[in-house]
C-alpha atoms as a PDB file:
ATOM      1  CA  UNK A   1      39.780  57.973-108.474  1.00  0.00           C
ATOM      2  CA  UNK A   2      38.190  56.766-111.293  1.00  0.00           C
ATOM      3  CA  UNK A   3      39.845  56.273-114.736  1.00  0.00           C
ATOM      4  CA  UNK A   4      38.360  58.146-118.132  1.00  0.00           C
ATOM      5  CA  UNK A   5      38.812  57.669-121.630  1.00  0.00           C
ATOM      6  CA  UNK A   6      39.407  60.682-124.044  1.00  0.00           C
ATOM      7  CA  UNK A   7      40.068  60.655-127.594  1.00  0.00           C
ATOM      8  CA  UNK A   8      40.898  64.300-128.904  1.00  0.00           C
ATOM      9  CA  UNK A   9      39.404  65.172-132.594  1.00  0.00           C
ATOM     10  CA  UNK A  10      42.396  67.307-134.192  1.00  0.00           C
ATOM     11  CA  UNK A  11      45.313  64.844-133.416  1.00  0.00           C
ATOM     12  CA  UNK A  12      43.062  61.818-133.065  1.00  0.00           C
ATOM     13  CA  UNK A  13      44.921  60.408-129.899  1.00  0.00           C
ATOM     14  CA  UNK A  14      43.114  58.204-127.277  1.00  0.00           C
ATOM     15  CA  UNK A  15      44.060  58.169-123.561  1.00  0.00           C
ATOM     16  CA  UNK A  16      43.079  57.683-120.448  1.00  0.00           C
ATOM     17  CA  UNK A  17      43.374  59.792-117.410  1.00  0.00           C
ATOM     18  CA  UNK A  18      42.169  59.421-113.310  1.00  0.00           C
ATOM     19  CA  UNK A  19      39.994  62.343-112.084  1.00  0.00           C
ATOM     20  CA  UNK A  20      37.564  63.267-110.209  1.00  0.00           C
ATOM     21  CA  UNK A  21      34.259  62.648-111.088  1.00  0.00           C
ATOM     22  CA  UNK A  22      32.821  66.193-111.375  1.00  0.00           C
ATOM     23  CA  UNK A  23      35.868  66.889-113.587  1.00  0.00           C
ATOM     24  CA  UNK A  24      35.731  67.122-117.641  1.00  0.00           C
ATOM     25  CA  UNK A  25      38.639  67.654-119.624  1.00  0.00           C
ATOM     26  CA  UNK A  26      38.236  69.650-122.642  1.00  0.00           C
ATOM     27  CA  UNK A  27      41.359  70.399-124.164  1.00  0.00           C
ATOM     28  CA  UNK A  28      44.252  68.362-125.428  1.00  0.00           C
ATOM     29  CA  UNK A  29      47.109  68.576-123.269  1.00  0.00           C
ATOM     30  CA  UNK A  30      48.922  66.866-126.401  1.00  0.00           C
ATOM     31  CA  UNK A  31      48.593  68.996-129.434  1.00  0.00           C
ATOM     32  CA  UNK A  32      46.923  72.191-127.074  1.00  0.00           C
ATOM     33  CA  UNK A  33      44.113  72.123-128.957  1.00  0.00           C
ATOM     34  CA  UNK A  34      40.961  73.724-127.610  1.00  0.00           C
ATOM     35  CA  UNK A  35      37.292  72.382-126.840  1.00  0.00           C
ATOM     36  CA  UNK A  36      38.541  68.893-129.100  1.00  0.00           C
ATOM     37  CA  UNK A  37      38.291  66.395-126.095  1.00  0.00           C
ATOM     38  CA  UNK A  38      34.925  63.394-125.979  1.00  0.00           C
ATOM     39  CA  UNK A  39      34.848  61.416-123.013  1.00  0.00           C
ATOM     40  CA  UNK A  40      34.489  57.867-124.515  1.00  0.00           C
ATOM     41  CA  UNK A  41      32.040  56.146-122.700  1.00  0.00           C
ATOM     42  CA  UNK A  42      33.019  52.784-120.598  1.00  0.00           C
ATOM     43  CA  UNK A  43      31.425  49.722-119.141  1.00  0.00           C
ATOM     44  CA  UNK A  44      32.432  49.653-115.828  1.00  0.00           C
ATOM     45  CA  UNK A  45      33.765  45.862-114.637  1.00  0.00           C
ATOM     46  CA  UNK A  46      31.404  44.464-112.174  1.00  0.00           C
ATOM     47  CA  UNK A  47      32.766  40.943-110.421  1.00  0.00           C
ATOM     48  CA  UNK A  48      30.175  38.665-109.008  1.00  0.00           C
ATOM     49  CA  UNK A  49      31.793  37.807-105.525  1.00  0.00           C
ATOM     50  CA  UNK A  50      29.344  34.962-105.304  1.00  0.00           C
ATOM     51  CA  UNK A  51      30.219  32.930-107.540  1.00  0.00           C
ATOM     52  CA  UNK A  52      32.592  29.999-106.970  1.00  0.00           C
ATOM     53  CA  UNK A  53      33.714  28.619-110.014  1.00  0.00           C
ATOM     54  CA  UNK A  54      35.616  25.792-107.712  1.00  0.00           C
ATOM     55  CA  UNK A  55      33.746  24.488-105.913  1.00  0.00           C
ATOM     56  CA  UNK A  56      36.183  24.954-103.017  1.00  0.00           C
ATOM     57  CA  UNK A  57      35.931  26.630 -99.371  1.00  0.00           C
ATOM     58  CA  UNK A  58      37.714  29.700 -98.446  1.00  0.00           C
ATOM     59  CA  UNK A  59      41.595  29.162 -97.596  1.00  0.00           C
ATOM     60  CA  UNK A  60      41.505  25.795 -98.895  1.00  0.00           C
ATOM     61  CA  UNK A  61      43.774  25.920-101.754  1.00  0.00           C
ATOM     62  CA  UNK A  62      46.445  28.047 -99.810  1.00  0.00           C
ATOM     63  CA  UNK A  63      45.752  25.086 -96.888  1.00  0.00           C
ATOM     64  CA  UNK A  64      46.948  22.728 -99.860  1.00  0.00           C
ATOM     65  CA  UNK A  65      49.927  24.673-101.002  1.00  0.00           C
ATOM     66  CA  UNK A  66      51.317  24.461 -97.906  1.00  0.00           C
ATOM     67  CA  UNK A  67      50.852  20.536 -97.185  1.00  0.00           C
ATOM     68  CA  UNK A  68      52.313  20.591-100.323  1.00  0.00           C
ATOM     69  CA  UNK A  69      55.184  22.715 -99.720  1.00  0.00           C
ATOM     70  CA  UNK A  70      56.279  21.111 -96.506  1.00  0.00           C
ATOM     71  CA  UNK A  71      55.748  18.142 -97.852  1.00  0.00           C
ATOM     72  CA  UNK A  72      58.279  18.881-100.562  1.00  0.00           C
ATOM     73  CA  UNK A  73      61.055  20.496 -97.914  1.00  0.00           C
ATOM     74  CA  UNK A  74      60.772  17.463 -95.860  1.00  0.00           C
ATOM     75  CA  UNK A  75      62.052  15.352 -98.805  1.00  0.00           C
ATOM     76  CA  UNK A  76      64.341  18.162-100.219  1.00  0.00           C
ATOM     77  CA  UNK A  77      65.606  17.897 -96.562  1.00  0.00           C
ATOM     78  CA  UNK A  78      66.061  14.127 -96.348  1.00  0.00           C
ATOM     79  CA  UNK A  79      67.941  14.064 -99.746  1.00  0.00           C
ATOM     80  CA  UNK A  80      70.478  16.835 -98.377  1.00  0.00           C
ATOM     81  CA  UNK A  81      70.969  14.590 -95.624  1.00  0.00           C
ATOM     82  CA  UNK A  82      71.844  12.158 -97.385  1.00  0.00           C
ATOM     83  CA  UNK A  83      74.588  14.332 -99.305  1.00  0.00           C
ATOM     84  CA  UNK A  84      75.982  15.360 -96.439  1.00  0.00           C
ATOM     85  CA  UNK A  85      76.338  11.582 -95.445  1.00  0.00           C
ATOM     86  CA  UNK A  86      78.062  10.611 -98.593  1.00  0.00           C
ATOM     87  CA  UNK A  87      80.402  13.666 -98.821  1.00  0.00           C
ATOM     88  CA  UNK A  88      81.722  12.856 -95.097  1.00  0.00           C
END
């Protein structure tokens, strides 16, 4: 549901609320005022999927995490190994 912005005129509060579209609210829930609620308008957010700020394909920064990330158990690993060596 979409999110809308109120702000009541007798106790000058501002919140926001999810609803329906074809619902209005029109009085304040807060100070039960009557007929005191305006909708404040709001931009919606609009994301433009197609841009690529990186440069980079799909899945290939999660591909490099994980090289990474084995590549840092292998040698967390190897220096447990040796540990174990030195404590036996």
């Amino acid at each position: 549901m979409p999110r809308y912005t109120y702000h009541c005129e007798a106790c000058e509060i501002i919140f926001q609320v999810a609803h329906s579209i074809k619902e209005r609210l029109i009085d304040c829930e807060e100070c039960n005022s009557k007929d005191v609620l305006k909708r404040i308008p709001s931009v919606p957010l609009i994301l433009n999927k197609k841009e690529n700020n990186h440069k980079q394909k799909v899945g290939s920064f999660v591909k490099e995490y994980i090289e990474n990330a084995k590549e840092d158990l292998k040698q967390e690993k190897e220096e447990l190994l040796k540990q174990e060596r030195k404590d036996d």
